[in-house]
N, C-alpha and C. Protein backbone atom coordinates (compact mmCIF):
# COMPACT_ATOMS: atom_id res chain seq x y z
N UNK A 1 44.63 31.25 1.35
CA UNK A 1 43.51 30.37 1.62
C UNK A 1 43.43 30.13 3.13
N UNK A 2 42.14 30.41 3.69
CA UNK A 2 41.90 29.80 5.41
C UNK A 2 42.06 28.29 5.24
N UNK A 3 42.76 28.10 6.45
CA UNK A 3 42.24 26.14 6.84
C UNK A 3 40.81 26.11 7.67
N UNK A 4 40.29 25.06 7.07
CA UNK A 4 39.26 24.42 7.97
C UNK A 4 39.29 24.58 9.18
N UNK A 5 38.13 25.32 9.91
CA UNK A 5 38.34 25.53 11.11
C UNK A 5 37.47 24.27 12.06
N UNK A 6 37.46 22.79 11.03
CA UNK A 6 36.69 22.26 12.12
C UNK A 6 37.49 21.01 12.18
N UNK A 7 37.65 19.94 13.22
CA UNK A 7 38.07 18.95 13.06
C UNK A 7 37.29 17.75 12.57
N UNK A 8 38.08 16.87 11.90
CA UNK A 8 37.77 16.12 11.51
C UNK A 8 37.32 15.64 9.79
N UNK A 9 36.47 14.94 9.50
CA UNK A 9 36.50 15.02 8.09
C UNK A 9 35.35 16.09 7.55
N UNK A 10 35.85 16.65 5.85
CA UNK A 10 35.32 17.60 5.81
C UNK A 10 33.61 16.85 5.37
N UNK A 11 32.65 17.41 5.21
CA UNK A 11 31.42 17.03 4.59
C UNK A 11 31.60 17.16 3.36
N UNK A 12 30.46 16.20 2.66
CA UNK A 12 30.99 15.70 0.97
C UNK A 12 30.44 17.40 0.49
N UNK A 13 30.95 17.16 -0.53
CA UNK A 13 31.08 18.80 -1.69
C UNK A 13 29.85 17.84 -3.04
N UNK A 14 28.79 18.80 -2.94
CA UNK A 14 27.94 18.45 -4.12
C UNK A 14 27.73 18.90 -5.15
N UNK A 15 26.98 18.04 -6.46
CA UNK A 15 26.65 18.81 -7.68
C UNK A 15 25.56 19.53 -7.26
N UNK A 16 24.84 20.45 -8.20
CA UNK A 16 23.62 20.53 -8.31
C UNK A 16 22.19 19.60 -8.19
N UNK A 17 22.99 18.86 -9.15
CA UNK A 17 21.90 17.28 -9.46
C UNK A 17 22.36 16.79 -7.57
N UNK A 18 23.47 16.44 -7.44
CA UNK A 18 23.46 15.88 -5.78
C UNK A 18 22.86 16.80 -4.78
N UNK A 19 22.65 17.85 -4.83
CA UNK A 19 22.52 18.70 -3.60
C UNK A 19 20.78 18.66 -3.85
N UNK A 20 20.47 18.81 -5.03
CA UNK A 20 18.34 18.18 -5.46
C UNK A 20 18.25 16.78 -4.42
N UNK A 21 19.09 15.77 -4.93
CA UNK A 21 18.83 14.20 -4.45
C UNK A 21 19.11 14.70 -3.27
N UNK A 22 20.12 15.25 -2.32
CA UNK A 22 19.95 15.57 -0.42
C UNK A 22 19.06 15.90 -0.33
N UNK A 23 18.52 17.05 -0.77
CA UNK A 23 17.61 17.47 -0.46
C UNK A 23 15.95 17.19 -0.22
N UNK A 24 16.20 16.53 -1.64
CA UNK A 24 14.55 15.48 -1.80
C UNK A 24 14.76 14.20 -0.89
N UNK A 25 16.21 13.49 -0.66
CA UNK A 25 16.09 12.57 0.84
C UNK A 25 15.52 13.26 1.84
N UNK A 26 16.30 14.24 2.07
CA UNK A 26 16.31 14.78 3.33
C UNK A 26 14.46 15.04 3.95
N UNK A 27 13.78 15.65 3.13
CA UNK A 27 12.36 16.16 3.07
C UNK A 27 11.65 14.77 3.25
N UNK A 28 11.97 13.66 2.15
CA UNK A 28 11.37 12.52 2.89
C UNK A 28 11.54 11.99 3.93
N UNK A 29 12.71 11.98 4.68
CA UNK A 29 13.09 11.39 6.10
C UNK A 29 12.35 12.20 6.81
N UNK A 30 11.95 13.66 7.15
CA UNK A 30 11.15 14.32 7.62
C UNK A 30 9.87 14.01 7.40
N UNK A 31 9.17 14.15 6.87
CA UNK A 31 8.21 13.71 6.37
C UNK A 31 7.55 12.15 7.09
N UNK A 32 8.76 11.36 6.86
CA UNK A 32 8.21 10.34 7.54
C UNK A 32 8.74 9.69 9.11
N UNK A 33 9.08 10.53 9.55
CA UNK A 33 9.99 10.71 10.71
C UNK A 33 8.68 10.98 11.63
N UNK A 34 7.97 9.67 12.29
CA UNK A 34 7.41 9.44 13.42
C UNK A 34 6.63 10.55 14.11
N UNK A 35 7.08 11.37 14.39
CA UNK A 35 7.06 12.30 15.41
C UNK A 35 8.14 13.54 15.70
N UNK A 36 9.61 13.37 15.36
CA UNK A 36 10.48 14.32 15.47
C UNK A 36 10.84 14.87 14.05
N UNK A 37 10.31 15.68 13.64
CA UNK A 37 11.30 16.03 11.71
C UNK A 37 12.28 16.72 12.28
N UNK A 38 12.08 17.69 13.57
CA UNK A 38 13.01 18.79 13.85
C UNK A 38 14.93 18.35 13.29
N UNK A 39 15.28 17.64 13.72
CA UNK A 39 16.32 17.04 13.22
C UNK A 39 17.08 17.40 11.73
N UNK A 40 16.10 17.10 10.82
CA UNK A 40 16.39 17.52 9.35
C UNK A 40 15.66 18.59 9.28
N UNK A 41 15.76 19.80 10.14
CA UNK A 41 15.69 21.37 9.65
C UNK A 41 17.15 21.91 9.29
N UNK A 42 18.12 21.55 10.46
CA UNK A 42 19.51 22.12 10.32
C UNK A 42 19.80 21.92 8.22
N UNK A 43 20.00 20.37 8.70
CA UNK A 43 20.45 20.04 7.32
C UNK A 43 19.70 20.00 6.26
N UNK A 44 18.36 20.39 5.93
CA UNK A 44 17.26 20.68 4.96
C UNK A 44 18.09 22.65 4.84
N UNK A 45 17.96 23.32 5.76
CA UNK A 45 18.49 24.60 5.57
C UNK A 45 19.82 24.50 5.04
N UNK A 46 20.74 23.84 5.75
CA UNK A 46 22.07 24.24 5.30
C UNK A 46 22.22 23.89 3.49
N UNK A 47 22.07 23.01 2.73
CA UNK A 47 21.41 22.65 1.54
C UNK A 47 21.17 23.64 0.89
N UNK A 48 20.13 24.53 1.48
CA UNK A 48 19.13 25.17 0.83
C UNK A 48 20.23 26.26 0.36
N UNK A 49 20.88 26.32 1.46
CA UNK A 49 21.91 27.73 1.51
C UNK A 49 22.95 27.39 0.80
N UNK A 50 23.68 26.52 0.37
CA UNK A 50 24.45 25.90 -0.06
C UNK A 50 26.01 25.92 0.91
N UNK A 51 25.33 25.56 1.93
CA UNK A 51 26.37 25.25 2.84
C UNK A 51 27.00 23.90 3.25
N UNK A 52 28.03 23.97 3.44
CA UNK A 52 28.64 22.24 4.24
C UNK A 52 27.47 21.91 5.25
N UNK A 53 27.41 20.17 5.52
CA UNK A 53 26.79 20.07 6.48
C UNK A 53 27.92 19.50 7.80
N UNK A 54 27.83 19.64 8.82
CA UNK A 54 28.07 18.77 9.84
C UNK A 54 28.19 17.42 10.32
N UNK A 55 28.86 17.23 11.05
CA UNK A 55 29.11 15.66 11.20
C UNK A 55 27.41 14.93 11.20
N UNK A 56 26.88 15.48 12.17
CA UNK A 56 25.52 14.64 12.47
C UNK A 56 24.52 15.14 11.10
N UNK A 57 24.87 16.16 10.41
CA UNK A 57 24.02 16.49 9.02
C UNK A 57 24.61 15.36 8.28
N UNK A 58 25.62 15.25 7.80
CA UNK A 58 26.25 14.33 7.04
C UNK A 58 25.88 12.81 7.74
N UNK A 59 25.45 11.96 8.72
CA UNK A 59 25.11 11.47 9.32
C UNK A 59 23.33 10.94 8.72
N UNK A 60 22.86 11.89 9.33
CA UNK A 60 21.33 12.00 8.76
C UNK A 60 20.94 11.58 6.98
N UNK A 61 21.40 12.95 6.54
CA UNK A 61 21.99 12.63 5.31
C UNK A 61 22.15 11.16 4.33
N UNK A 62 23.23 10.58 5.46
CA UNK A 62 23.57 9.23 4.91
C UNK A 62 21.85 8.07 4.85
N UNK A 63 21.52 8.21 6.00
CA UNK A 63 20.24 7.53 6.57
C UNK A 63 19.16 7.88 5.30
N UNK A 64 19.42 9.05 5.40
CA UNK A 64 18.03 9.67 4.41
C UNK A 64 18.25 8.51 3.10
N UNK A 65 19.88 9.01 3.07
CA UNK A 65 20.01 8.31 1.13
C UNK A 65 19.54 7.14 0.95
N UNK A 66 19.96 6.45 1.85
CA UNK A 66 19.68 4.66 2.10
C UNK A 66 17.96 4.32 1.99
N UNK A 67 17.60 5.27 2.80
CA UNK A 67 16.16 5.16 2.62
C UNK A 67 15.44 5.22 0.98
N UNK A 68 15.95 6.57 0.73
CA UNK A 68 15.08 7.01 -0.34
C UNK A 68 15.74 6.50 -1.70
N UNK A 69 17.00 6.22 -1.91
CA UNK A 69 17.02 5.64 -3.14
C UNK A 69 16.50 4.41 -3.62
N UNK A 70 15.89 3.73 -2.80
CA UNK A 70 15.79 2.37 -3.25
C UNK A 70 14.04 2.56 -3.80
N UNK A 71 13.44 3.99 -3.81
CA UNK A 71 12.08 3.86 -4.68
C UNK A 71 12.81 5.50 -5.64
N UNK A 72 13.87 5.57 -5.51
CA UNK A 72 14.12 7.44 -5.95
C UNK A 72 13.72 7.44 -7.78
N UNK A 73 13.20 8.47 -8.02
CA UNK A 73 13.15 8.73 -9.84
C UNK A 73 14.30 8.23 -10.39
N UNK A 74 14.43 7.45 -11.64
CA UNK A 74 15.81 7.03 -12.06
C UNK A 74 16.35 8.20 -12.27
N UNK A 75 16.30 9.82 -12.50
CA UNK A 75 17.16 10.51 -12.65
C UNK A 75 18.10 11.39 -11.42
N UNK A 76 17.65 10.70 -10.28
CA UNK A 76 17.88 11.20 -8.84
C UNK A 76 18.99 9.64 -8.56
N UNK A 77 19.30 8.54 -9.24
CA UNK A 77 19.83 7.25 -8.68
C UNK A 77 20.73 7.70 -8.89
N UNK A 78 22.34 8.00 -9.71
CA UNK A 78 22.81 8.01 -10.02
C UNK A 78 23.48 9.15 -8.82
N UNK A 79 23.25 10.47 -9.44
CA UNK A 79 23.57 10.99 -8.13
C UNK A 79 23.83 10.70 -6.88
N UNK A 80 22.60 10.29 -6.58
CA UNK A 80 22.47 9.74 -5.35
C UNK A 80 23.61 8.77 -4.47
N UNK A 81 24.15 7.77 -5.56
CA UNK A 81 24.42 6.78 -5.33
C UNK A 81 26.19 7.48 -4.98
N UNK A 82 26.37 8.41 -5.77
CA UNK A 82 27.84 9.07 -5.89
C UNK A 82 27.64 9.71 -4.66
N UNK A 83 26.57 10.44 -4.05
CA UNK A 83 26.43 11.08 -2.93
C UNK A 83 27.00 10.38 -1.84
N UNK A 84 25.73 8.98 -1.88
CA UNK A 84 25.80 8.06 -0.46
C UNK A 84 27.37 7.59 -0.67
N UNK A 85 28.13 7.24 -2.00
CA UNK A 85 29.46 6.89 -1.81
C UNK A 85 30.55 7.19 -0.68
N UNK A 86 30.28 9.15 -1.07
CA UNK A 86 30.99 10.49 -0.22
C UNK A 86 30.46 10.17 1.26
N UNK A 87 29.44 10.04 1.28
CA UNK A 87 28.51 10.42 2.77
C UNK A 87 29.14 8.96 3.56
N UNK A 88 29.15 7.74 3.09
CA UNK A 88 29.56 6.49 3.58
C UNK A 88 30.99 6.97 3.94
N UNK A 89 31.85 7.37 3.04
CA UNK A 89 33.47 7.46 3.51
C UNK A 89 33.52 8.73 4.89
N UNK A 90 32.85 9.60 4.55
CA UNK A 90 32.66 10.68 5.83
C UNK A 90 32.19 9.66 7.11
N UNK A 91 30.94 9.61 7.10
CA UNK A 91 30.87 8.75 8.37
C UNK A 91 31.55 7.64 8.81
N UNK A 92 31.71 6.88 7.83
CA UNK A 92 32.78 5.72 8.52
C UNK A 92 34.01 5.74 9.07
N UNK A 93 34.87 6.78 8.11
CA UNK A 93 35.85 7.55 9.23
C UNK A 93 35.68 8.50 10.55
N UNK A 94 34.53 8.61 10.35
CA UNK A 94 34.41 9.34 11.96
C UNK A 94 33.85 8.31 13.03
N UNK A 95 33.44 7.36 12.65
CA UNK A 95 33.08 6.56 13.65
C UNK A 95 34.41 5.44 13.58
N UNK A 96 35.23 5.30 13.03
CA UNK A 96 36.15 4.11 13.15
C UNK A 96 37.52 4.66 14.67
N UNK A 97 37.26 3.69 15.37
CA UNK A 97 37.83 3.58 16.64
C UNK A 97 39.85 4.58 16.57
N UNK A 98 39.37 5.49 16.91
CA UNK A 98 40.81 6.18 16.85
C UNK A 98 42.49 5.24 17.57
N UNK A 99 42.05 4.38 18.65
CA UNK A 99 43.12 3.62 18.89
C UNK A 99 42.32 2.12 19.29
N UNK A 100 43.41 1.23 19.06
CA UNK A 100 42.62 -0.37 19.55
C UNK A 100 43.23 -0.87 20.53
C-alpha cells in the first residue's frame, strides 16, 4: 500500500447518497455565489471524478453543507448531516492552532 502523499488530514471518504448531497451543495453555492462560482469548479469536478477533495475543497464543501441543508430534500438530510459531521472534524483540525 502507498502512504498519503499529502500532509495533513485526509478529506472525508463518501457514500454515493453523500457524494449526490456534495455535489447538489456544491452547485448551489455556485449558483448563488455573487459573482465568483469559479471556486467550486475544482471541487464540483473532483466529485464528479470521484476523487478526494483538498483542504480548501473540503473547506468550501463544509460552507456549501451548512448552507444547503437547512432547505435540502428530506432524502439528501441525513447524508448530509453524516457528511458535514466528517467535513467539520477535517476542518477543525486543520485550523486548530498547532502550538499555544
Amino acid at each position: 500500500m502507498v502512504p498519503p502523499t499529502t500532509d495533513g488530514p485526509p478529506a472525508p471518504t463518501t457514500s454515493r447518497e453523500e457524494a449526490w448531497v456534495a455535489h447538489a451543495a456544491l452547485l448551489e453555492a455556485a449558483r448563488n455565489a455573487a459573482e465568483d462560482a469559479e471556486p467550486y469548479r475544482g471541487p464540483l469536478e473532483s466529485i464528479e471524478r470521484g476523487e478526494p477533495l483538498d483542504g480548501e475543497g473540503v473547506a468550501l464543501l463544509r460552507d456549501a453543507l451548512v448552507d444547503y441543508l437547512g432547505d435540502a430534500p428530506v432524502r439528501d438530510r441525513a447524508p448530509g448531516r453524516a457528511l458535514l459531521r466528517r467535513t467539520d472534524d477535517v476542518v477543525g483540525s486543520s485550523e486548530s492552532p498547532s502550538t499555544l
